[in-house]
N, C-alpha and C. Protein backbone atom coordinates (compact mmCIF):
# COMPACT_ATOMS: atom_id res chain seq x y z
N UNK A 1 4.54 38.69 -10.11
CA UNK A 1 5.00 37.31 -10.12
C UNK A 1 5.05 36.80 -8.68
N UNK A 2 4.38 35.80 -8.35
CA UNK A 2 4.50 34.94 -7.10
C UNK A 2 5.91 34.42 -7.23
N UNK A 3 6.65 34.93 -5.84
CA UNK A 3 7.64 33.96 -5.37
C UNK A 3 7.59 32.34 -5.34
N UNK A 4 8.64 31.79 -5.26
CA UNK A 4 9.10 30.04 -4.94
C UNK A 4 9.34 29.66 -3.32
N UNK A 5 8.39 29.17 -2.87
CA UNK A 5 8.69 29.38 -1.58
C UNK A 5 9.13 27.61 -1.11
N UNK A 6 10.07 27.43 -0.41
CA UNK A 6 10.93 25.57 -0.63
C UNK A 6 11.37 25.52 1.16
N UNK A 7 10.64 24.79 1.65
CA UNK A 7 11.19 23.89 2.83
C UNK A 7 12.54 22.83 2.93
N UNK A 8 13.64 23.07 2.82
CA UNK A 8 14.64 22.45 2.90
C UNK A 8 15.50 22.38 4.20
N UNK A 9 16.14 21.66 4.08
CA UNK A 9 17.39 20.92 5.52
C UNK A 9 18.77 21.18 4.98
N UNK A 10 18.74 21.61 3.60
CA UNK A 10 20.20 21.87 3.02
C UNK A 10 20.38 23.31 2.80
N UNK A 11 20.12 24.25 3.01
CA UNK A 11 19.65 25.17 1.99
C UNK A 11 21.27 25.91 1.39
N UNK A 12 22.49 25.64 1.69
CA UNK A 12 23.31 26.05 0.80
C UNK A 12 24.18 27.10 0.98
N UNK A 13 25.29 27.52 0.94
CA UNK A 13 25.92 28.49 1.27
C UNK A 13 25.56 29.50 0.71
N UNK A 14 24.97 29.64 -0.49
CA UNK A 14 24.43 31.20 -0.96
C UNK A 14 23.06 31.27 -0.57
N UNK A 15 22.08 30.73 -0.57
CA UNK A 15 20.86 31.01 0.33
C UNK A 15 21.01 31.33 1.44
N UNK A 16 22.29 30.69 2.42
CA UNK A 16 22.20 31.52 3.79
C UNK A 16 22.46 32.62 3.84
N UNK A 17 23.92 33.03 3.00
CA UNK A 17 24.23 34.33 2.95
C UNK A 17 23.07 35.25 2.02
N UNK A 18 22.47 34.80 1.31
CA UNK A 18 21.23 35.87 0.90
C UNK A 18 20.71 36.64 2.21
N UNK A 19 20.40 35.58 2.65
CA UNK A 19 18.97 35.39 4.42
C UNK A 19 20.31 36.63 5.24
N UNK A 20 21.20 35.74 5.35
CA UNK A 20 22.45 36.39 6.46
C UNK A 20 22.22 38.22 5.92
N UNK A 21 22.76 38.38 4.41
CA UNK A 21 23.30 40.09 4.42
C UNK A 21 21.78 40.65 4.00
N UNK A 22 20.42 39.94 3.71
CA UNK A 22 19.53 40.55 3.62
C UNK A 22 18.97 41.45 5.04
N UNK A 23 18.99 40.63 5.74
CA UNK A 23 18.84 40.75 7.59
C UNK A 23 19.66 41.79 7.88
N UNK A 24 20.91 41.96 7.44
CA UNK A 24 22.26 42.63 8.25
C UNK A 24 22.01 44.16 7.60
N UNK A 25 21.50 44.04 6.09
CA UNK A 25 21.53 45.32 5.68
C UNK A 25 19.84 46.00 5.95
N UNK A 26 19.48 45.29 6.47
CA UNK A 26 17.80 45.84 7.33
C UNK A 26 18.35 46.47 8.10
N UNK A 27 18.96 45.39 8.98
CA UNK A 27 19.08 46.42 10.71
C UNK A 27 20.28 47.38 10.46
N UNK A 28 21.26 47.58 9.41
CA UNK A 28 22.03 48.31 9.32
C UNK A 28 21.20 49.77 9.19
N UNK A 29 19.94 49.99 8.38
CA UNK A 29 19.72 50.79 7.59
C UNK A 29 18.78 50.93 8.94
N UNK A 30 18.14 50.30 9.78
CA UNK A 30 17.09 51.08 10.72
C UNK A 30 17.62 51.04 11.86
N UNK A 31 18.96 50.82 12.09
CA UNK A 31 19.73 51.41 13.50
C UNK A 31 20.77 52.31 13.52
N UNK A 32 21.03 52.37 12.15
CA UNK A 32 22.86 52.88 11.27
C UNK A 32 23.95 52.52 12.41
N UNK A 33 23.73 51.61 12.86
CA UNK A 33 25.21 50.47 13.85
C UNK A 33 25.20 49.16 12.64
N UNK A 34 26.86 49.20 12.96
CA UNK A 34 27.13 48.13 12.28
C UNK A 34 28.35 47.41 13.11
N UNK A 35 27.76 46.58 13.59
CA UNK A 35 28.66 45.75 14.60
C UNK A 35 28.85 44.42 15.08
N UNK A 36 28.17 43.47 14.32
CA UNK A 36 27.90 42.05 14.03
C UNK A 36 29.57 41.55 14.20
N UNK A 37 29.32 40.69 14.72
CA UNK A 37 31.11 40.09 14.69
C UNK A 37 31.21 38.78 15.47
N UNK A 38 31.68 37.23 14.62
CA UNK A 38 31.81 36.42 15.48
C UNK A 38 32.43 36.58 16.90
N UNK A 39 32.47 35.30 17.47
CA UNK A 39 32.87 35.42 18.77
C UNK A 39 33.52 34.31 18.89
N UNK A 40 34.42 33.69 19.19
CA UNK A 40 34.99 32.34 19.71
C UNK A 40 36.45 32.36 20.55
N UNK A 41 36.13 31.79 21.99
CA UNK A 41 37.39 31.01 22.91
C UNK A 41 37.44 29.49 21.99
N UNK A 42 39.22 29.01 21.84
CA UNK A 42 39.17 27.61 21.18
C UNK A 42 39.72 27.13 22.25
N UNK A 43 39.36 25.75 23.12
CA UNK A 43 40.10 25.38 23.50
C UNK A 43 40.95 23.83 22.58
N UNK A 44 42.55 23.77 23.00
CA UNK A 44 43.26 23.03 21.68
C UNK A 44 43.84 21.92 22.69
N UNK A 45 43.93 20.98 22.34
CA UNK A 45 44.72 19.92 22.57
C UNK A 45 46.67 20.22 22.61
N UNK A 46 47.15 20.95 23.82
CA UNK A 46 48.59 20.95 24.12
C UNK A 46 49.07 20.12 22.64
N UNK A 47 49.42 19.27 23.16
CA UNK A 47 50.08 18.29 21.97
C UNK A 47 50.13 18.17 20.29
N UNK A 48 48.84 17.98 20.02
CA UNK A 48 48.47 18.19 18.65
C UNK A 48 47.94 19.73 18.11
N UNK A 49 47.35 20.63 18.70
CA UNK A 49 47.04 21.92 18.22
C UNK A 49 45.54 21.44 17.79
N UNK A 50 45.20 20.48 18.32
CA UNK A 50 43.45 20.31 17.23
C UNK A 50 42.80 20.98 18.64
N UNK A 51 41.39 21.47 18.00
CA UNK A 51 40.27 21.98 18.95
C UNK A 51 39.36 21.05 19.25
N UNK A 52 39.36 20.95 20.63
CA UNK A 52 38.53 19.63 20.94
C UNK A 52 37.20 20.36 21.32
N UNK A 53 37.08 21.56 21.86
CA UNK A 53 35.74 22.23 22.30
C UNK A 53 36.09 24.13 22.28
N UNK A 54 35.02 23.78 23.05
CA UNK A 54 35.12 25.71 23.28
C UNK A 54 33.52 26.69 23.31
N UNK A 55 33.84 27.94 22.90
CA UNK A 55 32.65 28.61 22.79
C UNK A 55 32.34 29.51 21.50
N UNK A 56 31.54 29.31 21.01
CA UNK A 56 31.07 30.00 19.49
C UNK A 56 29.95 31.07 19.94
N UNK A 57 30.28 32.12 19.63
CA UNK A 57 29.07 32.76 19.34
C UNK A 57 29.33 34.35 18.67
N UNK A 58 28.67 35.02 18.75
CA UNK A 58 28.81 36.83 18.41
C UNK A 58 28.14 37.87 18.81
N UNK A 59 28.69 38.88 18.74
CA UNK A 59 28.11 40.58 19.34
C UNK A 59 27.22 40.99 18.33
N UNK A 60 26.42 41.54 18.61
CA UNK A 60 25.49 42.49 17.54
C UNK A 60 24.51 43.46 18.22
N UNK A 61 24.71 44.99 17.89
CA UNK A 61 23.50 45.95 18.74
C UNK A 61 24.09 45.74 20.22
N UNK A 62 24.86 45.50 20.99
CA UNK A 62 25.02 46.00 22.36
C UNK A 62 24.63 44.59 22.76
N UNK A 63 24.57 43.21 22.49
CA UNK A 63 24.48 41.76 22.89
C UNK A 63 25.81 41.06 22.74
N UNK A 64 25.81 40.10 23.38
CA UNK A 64 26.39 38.99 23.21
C UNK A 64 25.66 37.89 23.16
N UNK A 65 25.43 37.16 22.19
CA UNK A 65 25.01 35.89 21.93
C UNK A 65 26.10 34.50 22.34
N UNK A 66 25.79 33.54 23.06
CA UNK A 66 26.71 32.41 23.29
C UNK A 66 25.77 31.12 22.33
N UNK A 67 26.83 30.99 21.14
CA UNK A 67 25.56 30.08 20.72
C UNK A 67 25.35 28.40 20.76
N UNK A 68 26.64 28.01 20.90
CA UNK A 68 27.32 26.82 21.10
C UNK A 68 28.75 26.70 22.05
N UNK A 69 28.56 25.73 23.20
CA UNK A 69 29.27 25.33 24.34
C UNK A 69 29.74 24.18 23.80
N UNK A 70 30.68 23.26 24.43
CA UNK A 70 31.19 22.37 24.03
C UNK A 70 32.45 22.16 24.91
N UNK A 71 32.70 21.03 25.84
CA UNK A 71 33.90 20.51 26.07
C UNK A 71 33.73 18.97 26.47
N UNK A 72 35.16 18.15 25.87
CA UNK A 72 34.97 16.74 26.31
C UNK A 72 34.70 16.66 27.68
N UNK A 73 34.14 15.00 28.12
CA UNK A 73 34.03 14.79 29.23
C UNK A 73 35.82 14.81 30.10
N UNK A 74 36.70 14.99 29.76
CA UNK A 74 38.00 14.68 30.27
C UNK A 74 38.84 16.14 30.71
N UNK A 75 37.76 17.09 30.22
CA UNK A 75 37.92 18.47 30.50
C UNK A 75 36.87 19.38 31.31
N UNK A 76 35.89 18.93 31.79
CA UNK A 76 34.78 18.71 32.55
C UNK A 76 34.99 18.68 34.32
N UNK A 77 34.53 20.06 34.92
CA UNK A 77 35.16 19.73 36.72
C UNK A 77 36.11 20.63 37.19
N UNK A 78 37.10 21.11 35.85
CA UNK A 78 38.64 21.55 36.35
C UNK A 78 38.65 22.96 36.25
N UNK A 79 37.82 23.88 35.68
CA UNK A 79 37.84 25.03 35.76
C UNK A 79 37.90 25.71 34.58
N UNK A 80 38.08 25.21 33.27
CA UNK A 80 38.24 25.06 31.89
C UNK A 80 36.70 25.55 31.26
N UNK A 81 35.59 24.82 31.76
CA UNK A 81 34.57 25.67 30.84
C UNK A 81 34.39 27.54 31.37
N UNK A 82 34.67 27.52 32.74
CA UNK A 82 34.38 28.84 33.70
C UNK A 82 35.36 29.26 33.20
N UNK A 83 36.75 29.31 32.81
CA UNK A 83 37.69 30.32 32.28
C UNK A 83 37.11 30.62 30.77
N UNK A 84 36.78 29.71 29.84
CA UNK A 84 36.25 29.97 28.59
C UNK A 84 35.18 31.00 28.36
N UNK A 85 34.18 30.85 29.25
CA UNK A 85 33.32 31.93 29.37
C UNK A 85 33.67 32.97 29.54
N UNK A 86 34.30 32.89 31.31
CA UNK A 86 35.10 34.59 31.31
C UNK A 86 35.57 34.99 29.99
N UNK A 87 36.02 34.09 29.57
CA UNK A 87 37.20 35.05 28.05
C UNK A 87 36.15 35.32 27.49
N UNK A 88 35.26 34.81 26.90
CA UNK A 88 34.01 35.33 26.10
C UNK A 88 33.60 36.39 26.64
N UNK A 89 32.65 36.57 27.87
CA UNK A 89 32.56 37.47 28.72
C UNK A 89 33.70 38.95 28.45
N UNK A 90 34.58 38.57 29.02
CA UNK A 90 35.65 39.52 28.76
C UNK A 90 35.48 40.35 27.31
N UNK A 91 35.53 39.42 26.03
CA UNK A 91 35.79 40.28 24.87
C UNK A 91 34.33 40.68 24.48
N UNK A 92 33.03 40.34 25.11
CA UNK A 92 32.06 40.66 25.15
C UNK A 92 32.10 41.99 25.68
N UNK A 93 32.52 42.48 27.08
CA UNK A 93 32.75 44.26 27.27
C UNK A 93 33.23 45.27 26.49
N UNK A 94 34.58 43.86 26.21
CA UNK A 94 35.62 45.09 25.20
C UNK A 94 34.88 45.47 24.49
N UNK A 95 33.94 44.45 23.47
CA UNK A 95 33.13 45.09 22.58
C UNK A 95 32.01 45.57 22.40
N UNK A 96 31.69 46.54 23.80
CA UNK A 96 30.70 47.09 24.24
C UNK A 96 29.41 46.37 24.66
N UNK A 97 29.60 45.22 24.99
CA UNK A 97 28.22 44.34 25.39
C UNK A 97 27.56 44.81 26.74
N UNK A 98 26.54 45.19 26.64
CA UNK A 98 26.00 45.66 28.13
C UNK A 98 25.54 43.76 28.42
N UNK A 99 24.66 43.13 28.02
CA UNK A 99 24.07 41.55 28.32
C UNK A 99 24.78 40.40 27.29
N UNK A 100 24.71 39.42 28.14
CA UNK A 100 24.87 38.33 27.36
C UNK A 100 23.62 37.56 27.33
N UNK A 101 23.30 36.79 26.40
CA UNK A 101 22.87 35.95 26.23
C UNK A 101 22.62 34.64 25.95
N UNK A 102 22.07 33.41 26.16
CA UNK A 102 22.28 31.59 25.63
C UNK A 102 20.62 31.09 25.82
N UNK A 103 20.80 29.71 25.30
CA UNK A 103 20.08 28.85 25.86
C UNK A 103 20.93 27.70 25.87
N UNK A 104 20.29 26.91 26.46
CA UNK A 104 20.85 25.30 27.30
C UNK A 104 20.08 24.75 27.25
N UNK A 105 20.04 23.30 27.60
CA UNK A 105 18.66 22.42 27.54
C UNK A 105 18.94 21.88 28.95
N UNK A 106 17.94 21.25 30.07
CA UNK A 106 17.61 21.16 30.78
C UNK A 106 18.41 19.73 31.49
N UNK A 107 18.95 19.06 30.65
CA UNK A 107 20.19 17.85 30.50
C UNK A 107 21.84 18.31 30.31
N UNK A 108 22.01 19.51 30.00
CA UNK A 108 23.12 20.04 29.75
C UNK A 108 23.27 21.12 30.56
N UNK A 109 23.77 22.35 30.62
CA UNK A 109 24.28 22.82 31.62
C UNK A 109 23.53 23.93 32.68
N UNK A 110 22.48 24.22 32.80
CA UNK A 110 21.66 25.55 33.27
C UNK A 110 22.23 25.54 34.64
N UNK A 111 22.38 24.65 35.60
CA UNK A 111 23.39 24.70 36.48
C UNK A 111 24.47 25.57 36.45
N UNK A 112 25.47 25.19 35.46
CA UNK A 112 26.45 25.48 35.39
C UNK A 112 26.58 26.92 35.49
N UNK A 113 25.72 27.40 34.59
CA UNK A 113 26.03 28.82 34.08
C UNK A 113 25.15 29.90 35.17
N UNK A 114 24.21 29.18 36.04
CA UNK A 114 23.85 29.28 36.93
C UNK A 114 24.77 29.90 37.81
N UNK A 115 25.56 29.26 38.19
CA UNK A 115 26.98 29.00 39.24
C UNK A 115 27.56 30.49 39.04
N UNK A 116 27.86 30.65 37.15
CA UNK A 116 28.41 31.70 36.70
C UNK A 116 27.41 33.12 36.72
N UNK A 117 26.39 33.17 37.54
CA UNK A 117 25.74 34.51 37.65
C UNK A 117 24.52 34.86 36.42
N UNK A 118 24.45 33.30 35.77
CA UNK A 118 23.33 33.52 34.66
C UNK A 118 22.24 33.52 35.55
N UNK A 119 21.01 34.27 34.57
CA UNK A 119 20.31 33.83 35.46
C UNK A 119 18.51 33.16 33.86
N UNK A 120 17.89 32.71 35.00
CA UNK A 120 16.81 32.10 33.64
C UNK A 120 15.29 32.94 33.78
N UNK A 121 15.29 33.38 31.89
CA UNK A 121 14.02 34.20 31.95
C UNK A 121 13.26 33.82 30.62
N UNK A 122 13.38 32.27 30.49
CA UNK A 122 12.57 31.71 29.95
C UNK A 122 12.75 30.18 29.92
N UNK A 123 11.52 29.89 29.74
CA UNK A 123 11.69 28.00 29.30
C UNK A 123 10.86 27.20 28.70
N UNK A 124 11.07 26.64 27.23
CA UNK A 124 10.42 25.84 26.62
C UNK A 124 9.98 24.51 27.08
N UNK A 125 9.10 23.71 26.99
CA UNK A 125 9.31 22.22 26.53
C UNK A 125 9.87 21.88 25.45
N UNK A 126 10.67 20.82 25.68
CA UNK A 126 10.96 19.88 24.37
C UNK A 126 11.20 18.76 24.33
N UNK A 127 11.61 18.08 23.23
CA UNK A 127 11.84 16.53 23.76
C UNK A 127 13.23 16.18 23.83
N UNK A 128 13.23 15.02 24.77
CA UNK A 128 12.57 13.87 24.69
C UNK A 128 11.39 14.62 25.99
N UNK A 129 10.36 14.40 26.42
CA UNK A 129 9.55 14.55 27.34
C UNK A 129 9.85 14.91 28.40
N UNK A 130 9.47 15.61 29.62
CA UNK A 130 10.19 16.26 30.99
C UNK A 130 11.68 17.19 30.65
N UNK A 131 11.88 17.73 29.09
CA UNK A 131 13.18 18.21 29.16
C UNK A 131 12.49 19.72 28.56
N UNK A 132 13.36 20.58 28.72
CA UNK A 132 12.93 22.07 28.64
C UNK A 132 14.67 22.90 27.60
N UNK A 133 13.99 23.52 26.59
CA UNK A 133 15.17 24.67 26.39
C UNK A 133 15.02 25.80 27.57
N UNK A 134 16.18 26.06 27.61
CA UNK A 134 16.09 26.95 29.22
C UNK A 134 17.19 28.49 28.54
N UNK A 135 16.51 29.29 28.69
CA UNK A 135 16.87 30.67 28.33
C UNK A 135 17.37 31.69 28.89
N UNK A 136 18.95 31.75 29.31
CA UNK A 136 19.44 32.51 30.00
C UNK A 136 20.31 33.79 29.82
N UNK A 137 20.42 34.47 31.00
CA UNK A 137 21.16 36.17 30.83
C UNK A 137 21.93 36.39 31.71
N UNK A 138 22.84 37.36 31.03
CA UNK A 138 23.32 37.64 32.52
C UNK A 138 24.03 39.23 32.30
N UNK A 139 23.74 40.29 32.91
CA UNK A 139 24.57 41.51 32.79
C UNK A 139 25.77 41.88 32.74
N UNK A 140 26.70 42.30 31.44
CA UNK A 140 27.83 42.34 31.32
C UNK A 140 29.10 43.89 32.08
N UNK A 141 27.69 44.90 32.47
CA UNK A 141 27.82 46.22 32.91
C UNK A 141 27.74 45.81 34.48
């Protein structure tokens, strides 16, 4: 029987998790490590307790992935994204990360993380035109 094969933009909380534990129980079975585990610094609004930004990402196989950055412009300058990282960074060792890893786009921060000892070992084009995904590392050992 031929499979259903469907191009979608929605695809659904049980199709991802199909994709998600189909993947997880591959590399489980051809590395026997099992060590996948989100990752997130929140930063919260003093006052109200809401999360206005921060850092998302997770460990897996001896990586750290950073997959999403985020802080308002009113938190921007003061030392707030560079402590967020460290903390990532930080629970990135604890949990045995020899590298980290991200990308950035060429309008957003490669500078920044620059500053922080990343360094860049790849780069796309993309649009809008003259802008690049920019692919960075940095050694956690």
């Amino acid at each position: 029987m031929e499979p259903v094969l469907t191009v979608t933009d929605a695809p659904g909380e049980a199709a991802m998790a199909a994709i998600q534990s189909g993947l997880a129980a591959f590399n489980d079975a051809a590395t026997g490590i099992v060590d996948r585990k989100p990752l997130a610094v929140l930063v919260s609004d003093p006052r109200t307790g809401e999360v206005v930004g921060g850092v998302l990402g997770r460990t897996s196989l001896g990586l750290m992935f950073v997959d999403l950055v985020y802080l308002p412009d009113e938190l921007r300058g003061g030392g707030v994204g560079r402590r967020m990282i460290a903390m990532a960074e930080e629970e990135g060792r604890r949990r045995g990360c020899a590298h980290v890893m991200l990308y950035t786009i060429t309008f957003q921060a490669p500078g920044f993380y620059a500053k922080l000892g990343y360094r860049e070992f790849g780069r796309i084009p993309c649009d809008p035109p003259g802008t690049a995904r920019v692919f960075m590392t940095k050694a956690l050992r």
